[in-house]
N, C-alpha and C. Protein backbone atom coordinates (compact mmCIF):
# COMPACT_ATOMS: atom_id res chain seq x y z
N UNK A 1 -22.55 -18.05 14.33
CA UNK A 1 -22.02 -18.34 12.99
C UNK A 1 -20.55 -17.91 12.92
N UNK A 2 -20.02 -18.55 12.22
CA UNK A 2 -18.40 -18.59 11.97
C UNK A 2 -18.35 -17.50 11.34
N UNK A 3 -17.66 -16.01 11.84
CA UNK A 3 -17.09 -14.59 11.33
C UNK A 3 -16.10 -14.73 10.15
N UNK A 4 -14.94 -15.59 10.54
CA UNK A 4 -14.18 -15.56 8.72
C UNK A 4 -14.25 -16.96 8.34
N UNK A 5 -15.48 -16.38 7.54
CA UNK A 5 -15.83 -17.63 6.32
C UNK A 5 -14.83 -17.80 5.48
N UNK A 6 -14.94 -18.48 4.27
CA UNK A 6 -14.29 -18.56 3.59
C UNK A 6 -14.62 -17.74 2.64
N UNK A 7 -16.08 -17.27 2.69
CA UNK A 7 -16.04 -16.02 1.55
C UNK A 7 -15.24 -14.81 2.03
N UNK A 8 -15.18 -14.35 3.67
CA UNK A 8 -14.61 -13.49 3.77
C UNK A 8 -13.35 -13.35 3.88
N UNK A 9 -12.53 -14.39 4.18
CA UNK A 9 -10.91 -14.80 3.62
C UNK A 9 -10.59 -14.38 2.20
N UNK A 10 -11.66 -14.53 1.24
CA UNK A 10 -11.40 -14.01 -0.14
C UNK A 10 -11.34 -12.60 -0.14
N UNK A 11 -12.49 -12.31 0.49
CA UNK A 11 -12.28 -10.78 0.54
C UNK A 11 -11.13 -9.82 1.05
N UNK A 12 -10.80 -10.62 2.30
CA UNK A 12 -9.27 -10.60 2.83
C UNK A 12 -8.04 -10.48 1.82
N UNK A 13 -8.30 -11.44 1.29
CA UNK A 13 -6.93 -11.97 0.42
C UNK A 13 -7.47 -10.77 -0.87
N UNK A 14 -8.48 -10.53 -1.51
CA UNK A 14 -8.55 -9.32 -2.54
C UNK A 14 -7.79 -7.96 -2.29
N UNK A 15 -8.15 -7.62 -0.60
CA UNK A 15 -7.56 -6.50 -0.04
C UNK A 15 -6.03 -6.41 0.19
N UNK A 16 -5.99 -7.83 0.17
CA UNK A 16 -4.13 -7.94 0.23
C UNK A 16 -3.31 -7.70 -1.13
N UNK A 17 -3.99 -8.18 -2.10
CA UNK A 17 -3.18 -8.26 -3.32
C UNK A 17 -3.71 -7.03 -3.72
N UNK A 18 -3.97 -5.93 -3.15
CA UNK A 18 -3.85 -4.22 -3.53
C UNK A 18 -2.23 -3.96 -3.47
N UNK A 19 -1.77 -4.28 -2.82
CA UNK A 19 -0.58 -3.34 -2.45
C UNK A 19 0.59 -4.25 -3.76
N UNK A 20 0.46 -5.67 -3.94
CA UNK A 20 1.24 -5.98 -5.02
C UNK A 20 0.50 -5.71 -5.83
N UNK A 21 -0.40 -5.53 -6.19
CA UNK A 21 -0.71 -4.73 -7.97
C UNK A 21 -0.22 -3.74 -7.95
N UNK A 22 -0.16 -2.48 -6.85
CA UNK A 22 0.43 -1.14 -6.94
C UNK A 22 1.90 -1.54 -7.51
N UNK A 23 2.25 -2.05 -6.60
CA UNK A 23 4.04 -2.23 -7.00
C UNK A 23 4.46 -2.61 -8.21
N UNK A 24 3.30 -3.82 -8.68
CA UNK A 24 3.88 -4.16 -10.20
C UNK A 24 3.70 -2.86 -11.09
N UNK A 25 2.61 -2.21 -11.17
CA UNK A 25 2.68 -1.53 -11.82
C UNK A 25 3.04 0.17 -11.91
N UNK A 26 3.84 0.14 -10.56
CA UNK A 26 4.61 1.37 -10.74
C UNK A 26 5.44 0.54 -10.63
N UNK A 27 6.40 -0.22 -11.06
CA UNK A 27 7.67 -1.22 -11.60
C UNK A 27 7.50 -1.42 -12.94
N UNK A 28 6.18 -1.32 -13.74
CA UNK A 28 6.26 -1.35 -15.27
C UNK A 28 5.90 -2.62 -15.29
N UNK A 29 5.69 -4.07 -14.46
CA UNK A 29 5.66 -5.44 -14.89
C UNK A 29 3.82 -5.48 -15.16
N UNK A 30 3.16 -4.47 -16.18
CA UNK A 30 2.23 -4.70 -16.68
C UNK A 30 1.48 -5.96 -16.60
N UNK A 31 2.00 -6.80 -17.35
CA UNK A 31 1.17 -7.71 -17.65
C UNK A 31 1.19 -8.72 -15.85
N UNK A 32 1.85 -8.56 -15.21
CA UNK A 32 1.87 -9.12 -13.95
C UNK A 32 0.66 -8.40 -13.45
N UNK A 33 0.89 -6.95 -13.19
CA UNK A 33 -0.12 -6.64 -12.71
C UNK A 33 -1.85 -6.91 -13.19
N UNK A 34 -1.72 -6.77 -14.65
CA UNK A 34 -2.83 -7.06 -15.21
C UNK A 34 -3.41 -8.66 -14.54
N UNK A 35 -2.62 -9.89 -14.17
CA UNK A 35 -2.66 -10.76 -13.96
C UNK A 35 -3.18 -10.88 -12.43
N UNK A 36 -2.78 -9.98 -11.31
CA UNK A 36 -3.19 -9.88 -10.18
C UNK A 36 -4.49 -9.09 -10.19
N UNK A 37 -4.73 -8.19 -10.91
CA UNK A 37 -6.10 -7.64 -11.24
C UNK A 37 -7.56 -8.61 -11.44
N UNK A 38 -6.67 -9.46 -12.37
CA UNK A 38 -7.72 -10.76 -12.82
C UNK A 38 -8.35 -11.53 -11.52
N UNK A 39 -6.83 -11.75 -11.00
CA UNK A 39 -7.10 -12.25 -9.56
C UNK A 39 -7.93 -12.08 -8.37
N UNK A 40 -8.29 -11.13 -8.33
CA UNK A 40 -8.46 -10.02 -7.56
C UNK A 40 -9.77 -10.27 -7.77
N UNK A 41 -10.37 -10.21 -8.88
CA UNK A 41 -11.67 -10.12 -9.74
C UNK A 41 -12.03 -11.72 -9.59
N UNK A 42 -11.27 -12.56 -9.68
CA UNK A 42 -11.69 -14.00 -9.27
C UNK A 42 -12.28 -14.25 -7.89
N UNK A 43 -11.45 -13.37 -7.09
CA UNK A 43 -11.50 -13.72 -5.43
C UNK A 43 -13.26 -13.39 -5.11
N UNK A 44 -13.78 -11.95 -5.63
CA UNK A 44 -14.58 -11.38 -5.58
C UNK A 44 -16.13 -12.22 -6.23
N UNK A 45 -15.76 -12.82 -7.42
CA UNK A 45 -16.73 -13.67 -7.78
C UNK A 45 -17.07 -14.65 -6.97
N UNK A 46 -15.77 -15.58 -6.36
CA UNK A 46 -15.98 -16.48 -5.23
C UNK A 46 -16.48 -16.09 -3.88
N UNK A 47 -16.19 -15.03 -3.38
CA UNK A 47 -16.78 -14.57 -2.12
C UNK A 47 -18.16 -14.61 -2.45
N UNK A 48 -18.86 -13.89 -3.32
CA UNK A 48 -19.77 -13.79 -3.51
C UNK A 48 -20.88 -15.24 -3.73
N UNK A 49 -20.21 -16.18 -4.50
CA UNK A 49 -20.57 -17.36 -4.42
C UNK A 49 -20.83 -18.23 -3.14
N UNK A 50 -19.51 -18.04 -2.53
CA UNK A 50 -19.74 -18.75 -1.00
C UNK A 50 -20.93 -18.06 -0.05
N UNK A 51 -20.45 -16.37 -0.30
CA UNK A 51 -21.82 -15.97 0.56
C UNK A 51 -23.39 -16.48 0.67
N UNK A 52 -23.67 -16.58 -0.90
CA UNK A 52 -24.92 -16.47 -1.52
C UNK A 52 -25.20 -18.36 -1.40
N UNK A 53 -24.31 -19.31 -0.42
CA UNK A 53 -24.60 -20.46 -0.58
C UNK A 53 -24.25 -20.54 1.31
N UNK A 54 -25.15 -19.50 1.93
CA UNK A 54 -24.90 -19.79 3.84
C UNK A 54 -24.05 -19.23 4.05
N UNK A 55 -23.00 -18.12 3.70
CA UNK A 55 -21.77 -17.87 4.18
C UNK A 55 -21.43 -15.89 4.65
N UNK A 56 -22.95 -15.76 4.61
CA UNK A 56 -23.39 -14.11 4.20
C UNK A 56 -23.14 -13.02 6.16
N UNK A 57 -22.05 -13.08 6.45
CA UNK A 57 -21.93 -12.42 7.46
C UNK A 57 -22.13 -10.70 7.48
N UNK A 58 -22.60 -10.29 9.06
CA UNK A 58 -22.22 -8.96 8.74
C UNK A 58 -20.92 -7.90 8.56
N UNK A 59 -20.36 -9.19 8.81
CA UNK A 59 -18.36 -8.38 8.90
C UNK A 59 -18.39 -8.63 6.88
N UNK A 60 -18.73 -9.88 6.26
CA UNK A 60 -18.30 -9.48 4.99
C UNK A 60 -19.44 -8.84 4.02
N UNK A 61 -20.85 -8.07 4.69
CA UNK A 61 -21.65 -6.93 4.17
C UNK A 61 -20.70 -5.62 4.04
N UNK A 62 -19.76 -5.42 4.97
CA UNK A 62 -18.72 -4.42 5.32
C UNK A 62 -17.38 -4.38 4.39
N UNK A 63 -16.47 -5.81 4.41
CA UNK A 63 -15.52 -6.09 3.96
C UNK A 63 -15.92 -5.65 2.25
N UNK A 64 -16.74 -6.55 1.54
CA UNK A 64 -16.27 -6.67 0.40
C UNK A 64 -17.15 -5.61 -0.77
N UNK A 65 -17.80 -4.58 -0.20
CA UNK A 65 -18.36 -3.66 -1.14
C UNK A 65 -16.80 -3.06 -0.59
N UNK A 66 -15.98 -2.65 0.33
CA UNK A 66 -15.29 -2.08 1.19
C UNK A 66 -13.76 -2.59 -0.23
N UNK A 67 -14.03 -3.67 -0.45
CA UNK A 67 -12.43 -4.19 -1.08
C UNK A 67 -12.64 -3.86 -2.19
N UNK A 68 -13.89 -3.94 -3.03
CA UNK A 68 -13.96 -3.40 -4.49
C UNK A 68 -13.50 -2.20 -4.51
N UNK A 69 -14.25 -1.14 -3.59
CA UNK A 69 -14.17 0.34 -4.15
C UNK A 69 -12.58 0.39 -3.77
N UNK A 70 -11.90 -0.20 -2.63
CA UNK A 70 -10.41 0.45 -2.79
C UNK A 70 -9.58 -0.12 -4.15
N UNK A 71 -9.88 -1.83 -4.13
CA UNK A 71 -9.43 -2.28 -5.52
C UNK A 71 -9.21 -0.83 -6.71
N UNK A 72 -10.63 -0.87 -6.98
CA UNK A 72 -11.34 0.34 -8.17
C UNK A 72 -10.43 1.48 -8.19
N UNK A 73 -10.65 2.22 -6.86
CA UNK A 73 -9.73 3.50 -6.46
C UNK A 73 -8.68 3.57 -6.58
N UNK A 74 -7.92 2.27 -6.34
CA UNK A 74 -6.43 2.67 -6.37
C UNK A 74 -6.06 2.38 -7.60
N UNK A 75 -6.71 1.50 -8.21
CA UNK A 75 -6.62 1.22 -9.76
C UNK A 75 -6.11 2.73 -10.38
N UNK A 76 -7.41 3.15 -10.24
CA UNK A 76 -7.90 4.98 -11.18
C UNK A 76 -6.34 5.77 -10.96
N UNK A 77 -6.01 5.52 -9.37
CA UNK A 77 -5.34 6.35 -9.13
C UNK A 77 -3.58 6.41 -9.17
N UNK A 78 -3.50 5.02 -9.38
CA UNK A 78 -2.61 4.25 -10.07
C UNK A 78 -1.98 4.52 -11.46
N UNK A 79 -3.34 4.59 -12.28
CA UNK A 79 -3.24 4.17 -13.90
C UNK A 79 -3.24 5.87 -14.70
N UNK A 80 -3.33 7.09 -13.21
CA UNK A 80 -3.28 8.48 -13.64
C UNK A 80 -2.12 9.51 -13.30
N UNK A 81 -1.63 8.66 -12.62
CA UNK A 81 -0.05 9.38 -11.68
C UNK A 81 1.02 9.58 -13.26
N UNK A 82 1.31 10.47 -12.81
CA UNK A 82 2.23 10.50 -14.07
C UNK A 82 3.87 10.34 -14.01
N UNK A 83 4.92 10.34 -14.60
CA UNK A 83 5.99 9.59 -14.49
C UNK A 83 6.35 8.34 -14.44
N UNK A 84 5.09 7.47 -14.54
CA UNK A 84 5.29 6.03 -14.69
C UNK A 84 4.95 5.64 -16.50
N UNK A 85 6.12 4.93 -16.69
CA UNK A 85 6.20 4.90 -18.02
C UNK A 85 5.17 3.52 -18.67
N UNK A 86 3.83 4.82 -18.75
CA UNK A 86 2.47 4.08 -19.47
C UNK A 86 1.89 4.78 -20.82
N UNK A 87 1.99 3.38 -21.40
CA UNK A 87 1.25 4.22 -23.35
C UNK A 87 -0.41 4.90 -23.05
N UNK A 88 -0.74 4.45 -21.58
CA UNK A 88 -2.09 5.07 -22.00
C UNK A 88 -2.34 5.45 -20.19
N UNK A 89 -3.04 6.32 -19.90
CA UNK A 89 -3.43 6.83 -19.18
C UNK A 89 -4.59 6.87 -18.82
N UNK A 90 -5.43 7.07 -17.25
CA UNK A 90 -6.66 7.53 -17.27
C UNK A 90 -6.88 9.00 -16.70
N UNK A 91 -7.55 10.03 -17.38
CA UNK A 91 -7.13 11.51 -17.61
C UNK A 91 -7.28 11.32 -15.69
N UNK A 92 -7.03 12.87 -15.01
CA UNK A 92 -6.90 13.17 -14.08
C UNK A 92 -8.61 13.21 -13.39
N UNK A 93 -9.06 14.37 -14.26
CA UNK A 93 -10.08 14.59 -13.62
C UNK A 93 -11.37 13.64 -14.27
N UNK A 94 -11.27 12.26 -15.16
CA UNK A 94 -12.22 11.32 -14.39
C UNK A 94 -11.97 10.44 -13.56
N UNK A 95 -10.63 10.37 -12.91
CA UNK A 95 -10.06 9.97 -11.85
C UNK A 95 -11.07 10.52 -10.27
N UNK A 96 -10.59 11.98 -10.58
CA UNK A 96 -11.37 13.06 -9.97
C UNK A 96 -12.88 12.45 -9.23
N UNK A 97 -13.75 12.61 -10.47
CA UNK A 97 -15.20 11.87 -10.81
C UNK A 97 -15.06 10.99 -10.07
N UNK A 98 -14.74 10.39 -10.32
CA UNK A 98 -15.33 8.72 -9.65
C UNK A 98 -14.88 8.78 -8.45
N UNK A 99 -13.53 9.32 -7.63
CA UNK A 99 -13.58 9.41 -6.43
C UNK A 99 -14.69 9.96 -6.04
N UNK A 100 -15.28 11.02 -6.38
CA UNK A 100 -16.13 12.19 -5.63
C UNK A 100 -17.03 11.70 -5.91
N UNK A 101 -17.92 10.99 -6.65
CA UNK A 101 -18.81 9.88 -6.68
C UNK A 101 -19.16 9.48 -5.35
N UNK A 102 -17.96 8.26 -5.63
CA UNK A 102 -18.10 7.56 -4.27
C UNK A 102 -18.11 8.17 -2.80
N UNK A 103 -17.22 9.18 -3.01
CA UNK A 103 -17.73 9.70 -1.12
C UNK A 103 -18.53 10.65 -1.13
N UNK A 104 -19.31 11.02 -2.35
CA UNK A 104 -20.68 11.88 -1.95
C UNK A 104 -21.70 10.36 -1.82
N UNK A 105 -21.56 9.67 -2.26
CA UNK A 105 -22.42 8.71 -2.06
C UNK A 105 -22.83 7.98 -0.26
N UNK A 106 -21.10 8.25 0.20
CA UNK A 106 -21.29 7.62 2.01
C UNK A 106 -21.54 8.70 2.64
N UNK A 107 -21.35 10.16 1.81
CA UNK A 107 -21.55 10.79 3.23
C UNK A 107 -23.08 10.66 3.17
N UNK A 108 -23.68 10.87 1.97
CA UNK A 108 -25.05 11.40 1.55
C UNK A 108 -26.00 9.88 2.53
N UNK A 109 -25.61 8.76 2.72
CA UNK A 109 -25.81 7.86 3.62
C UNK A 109 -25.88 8.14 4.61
N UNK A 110 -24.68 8.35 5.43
CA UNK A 110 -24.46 8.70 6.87
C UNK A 110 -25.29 10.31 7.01
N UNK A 111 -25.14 11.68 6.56
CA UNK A 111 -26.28 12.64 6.27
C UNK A 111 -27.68 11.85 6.65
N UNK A 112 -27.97 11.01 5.31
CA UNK A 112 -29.41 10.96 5.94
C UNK A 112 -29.73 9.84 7.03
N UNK A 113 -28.65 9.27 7.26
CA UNK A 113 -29.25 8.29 8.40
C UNK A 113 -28.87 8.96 9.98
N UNK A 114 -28.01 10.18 9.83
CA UNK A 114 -28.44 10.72 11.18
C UNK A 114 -29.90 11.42 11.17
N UNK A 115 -29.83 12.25 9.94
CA UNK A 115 -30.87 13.00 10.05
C UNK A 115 -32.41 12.18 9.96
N UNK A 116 -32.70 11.52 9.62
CA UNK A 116 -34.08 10.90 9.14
C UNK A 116 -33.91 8.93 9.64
N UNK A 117 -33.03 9.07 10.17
CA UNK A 117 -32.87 7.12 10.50
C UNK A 117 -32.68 6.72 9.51
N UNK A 118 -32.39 5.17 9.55
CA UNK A 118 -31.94 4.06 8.67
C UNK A 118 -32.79 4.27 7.75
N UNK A 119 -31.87 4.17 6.69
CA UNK A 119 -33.07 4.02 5.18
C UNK A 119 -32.16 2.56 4.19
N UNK A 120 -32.97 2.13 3.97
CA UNK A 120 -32.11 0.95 3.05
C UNK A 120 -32.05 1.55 1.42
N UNK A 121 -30.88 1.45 0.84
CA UNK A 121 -30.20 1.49 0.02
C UNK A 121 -30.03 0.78 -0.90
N UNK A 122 -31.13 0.37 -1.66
CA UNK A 122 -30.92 -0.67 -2.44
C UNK A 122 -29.98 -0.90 -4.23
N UNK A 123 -28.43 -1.66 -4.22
CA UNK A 123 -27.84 -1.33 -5.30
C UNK A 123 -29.16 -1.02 -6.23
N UNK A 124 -28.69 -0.15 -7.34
CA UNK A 124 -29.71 0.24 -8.68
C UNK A 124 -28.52 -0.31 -9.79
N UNK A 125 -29.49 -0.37 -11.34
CA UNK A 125 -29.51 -0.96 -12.11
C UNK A 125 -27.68 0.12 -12.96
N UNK A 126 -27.36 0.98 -12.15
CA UNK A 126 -26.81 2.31 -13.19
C UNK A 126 -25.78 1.96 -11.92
N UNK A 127 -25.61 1.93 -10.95
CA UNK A 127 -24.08 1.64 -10.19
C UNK A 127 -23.56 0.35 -10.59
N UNK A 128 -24.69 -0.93 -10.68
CA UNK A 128 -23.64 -2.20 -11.00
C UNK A 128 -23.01 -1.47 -13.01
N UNK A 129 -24.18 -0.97 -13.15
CA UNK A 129 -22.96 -0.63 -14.65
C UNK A 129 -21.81 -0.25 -14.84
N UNK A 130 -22.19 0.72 -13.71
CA UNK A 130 -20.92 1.71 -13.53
C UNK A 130 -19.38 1.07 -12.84
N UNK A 131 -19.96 0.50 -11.86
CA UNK A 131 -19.01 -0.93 -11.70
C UNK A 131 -18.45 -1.43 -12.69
N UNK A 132 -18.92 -2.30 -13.77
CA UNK A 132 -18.46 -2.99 -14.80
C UNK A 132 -17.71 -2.29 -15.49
N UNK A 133 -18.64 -0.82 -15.63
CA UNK A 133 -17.54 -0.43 -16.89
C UNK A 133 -16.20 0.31 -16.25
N UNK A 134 -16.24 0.85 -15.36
CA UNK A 134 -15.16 1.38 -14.75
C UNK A 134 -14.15 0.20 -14.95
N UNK A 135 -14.36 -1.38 -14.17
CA UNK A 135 -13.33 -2.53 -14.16
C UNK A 135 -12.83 -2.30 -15.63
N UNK A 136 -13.64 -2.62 -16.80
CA UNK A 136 -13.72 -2.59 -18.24
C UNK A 136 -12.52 -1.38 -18.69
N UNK A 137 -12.96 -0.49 -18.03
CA UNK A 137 -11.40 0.59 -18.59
C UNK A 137 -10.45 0.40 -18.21
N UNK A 138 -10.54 0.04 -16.79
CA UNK A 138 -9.16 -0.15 -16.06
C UNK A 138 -8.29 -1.22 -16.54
N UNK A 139 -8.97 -2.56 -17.30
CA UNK A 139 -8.55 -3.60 -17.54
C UNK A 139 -7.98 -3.23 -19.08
N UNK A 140 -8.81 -2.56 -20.05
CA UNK A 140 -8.42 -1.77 -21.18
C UNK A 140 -7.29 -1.47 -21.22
N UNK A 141 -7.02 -0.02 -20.42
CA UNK A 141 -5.59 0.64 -20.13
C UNK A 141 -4.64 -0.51 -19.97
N UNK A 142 -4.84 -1.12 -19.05
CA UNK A 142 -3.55 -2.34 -18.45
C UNK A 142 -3.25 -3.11 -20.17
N UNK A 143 -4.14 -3.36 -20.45
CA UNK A 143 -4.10 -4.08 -21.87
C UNK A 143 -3.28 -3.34 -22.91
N UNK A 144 -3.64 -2.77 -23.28
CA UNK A 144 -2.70 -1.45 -24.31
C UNK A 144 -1.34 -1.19 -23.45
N UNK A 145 -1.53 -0.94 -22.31
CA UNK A 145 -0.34 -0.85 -21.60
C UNK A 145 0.68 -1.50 -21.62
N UNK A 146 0.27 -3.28 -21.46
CA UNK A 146 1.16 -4.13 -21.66
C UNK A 146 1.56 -4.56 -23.12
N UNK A 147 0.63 -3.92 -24.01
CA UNK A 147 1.35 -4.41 -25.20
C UNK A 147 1.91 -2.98 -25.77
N UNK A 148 2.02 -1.78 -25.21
CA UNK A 148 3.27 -0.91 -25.02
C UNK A 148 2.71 -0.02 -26.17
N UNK A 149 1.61 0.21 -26.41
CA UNK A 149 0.79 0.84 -27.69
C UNK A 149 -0.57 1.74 -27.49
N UNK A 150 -0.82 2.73 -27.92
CA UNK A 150 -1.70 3.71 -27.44
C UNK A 150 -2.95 2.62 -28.18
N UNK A 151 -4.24 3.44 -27.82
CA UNK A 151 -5.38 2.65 -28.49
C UNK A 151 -6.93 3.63 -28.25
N UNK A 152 -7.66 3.74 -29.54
CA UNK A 152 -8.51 4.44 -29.35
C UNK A 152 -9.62 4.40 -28.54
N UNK A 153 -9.60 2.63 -28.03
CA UNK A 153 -10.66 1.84 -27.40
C UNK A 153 -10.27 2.45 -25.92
N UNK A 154 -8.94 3.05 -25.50
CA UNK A 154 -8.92 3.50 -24.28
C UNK A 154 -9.84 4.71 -24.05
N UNK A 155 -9.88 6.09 -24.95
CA UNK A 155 -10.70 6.75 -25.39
C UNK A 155 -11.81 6.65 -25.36
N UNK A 156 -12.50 5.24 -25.73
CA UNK A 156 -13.84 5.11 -26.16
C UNK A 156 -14.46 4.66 -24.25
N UNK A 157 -13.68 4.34 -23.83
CA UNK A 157 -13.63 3.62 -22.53
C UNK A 157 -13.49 5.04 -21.48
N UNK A 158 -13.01 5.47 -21.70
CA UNK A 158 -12.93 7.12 -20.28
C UNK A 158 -14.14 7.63 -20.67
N UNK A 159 -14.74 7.91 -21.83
CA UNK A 159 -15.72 8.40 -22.11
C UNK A 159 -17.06 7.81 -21.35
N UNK A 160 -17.03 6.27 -22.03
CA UNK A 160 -17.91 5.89 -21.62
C UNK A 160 -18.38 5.58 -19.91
N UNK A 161 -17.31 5.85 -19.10
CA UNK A 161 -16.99 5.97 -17.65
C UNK A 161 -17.30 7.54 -17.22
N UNK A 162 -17.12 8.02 -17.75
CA UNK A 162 -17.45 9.69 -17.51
C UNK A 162 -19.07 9.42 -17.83
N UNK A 163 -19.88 9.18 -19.04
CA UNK A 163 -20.82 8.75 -19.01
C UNK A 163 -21.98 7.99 -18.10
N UNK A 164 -21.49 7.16 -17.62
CA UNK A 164 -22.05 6.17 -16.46
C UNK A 164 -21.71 6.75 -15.30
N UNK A 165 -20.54 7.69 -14.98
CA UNK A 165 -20.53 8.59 -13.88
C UNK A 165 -21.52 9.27 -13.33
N UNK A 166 -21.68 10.36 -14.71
CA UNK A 166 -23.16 10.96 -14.61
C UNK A 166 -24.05 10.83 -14.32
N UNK A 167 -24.48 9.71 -15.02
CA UNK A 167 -26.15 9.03 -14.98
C UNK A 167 -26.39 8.19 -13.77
N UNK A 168 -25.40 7.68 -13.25
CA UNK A 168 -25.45 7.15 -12.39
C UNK A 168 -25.66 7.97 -10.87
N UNK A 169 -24.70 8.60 -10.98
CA UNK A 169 -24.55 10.00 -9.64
C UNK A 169 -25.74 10.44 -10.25
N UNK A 170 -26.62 11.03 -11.46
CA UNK A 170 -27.87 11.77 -11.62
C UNK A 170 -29.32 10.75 -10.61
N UNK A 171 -29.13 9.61 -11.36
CA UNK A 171 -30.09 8.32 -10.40
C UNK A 171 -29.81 8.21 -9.15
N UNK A 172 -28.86 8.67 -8.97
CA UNK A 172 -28.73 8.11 -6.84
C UNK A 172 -29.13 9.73 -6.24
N UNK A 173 -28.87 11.03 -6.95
CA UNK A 173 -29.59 11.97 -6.18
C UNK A 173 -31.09 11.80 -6.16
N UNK A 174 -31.80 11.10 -6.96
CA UNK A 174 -33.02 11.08 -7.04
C UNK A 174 -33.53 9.76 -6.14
N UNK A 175 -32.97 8.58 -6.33
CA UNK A 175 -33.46 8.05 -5.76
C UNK A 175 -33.52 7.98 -3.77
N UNK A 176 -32.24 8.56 -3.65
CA UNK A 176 -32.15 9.35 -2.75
C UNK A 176 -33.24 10.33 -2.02
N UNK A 177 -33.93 11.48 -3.05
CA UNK A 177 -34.75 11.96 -2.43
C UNK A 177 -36.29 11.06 -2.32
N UNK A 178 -36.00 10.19 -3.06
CA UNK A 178 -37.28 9.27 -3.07
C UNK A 178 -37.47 8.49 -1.88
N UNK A 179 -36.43 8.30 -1.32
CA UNK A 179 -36.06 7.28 -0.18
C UNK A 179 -36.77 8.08 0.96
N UNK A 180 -35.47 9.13 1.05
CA UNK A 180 -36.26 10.04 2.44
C UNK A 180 -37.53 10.32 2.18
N UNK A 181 -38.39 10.55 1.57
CA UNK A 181 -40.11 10.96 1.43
C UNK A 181 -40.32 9.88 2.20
N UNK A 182 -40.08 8.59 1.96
CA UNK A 182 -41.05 7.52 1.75
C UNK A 182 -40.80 7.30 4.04
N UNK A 183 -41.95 6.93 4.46
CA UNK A 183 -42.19 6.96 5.81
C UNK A 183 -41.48 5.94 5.49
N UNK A 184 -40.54 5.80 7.36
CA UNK A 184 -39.41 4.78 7.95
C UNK A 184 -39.97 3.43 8.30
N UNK A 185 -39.99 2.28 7.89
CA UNK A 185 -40.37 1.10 7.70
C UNK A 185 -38.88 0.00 8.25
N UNK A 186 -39.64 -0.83 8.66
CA UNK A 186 -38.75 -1.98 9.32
C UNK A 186 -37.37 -1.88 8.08
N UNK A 187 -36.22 -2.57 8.25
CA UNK A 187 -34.87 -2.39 7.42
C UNK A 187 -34.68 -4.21 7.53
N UNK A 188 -34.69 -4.39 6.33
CA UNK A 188 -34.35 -5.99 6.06
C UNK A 188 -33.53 -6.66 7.50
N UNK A 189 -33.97 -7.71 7.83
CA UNK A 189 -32.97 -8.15 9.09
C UNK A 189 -31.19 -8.68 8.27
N UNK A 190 -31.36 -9.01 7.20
CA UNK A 190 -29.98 -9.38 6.53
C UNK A 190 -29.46 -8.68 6.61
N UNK A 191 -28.36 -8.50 6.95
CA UNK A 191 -27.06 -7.23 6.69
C UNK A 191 -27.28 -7.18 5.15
N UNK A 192 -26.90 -5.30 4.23
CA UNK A 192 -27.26 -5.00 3.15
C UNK A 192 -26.03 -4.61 2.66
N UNK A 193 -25.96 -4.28 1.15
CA UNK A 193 -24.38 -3.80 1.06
C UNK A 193 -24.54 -2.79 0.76
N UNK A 194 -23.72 -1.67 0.75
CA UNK A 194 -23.78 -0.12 0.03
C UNK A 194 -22.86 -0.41 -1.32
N UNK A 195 -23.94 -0.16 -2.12
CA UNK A 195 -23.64 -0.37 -3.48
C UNK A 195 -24.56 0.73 -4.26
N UNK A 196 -23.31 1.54 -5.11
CA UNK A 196 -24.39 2.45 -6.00
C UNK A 196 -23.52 2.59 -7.44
């Protein structure tokens, strides 16, 4: 099977337009960046489309859980640096959070798959949230941002991301220990994504 599909060219091209969103928006061209964000978020719907229609490799099981979380990350980490002249901010330490999220989440993977073998990982119902709403703030901030005006909905939005942090990181320690109990059983032949 053909390695760069065309879903995984998207994924490609998502990972590329990281480094011009950074720039626009430590340059202040907000609403540009907000616009490559969108983009970004388009590419990702389409990969996913092409995959889910014959196009499902194991290089883009890797690539594109791989392009969201840096997308996501550099977003957070972007939209919290200070000296860049922004009406709204995302505080430091749920910046913090959500990094440490995510890499207790791979090591806690790699941990148990030396120790106990492959265990499959199946996304849960509280990471795709957490997904959404994280995009949802980030896209917020950029919004208020570009129209150069604080807003309480940014507020209502860190909260609710600190929120879904929690519950979410609370559901993956558990389901986690649920996993390892359960005796080692064949692992889907499809390549899987790490998604939590």
């Amino acid at each position: 099977m053909k390695t760069l599909t065309t879903a995984n060219q998207l994924t490609l091209l998502r990972m590329l337009l990281i480094p011009a969103f950074v720039i626009l928006l430590v340059y202040e061209h907000e609403g540009w960046a907000l616009g490559i964000f969108a983009l970004a978020g388009v590419t990702d719907g389409l990969d996913g489309w092409f995959a889910r229609r014959g196009q499902q490799t194991s290089l883009g099981a890797f690539l594109d859980p791989m392009a969201d979380k840096l997308l996501l990350v550099t977003t957070f980490i972007v939209l919290t640096i200070p000296g860049i002249g922004l009406a709204n901010r995302i505080p430091l330490w749920l910046t913090i959070l959500v990094i440490s999220r995510d890499v207790v989440i791979v090591l806690t993977v790699a941990i148990v798959t030396v120790a106990v073998g492959r265990r499959q990982f199946r996304p849960s119902i509280y990471g795709k949230a957490a997904t959404a709403i994280y995009i949802i703030t980030c896209v917020v901030v950029m919004f208020f941002n570009f129209l150069e005006r604080a807003s309480r909905l940014v507020t209502v939005c860190v909260y609710l991301s600190l929120a879904i942090t929690l519950v979410s990181g609370i559901h993956y320690i558990v389901h986690v220990a649920r996993t390892i109990n359960q005796p080692q059983t064949a692992v889907a032949s499809r390549p899987g994504r790490l998604r939590a």
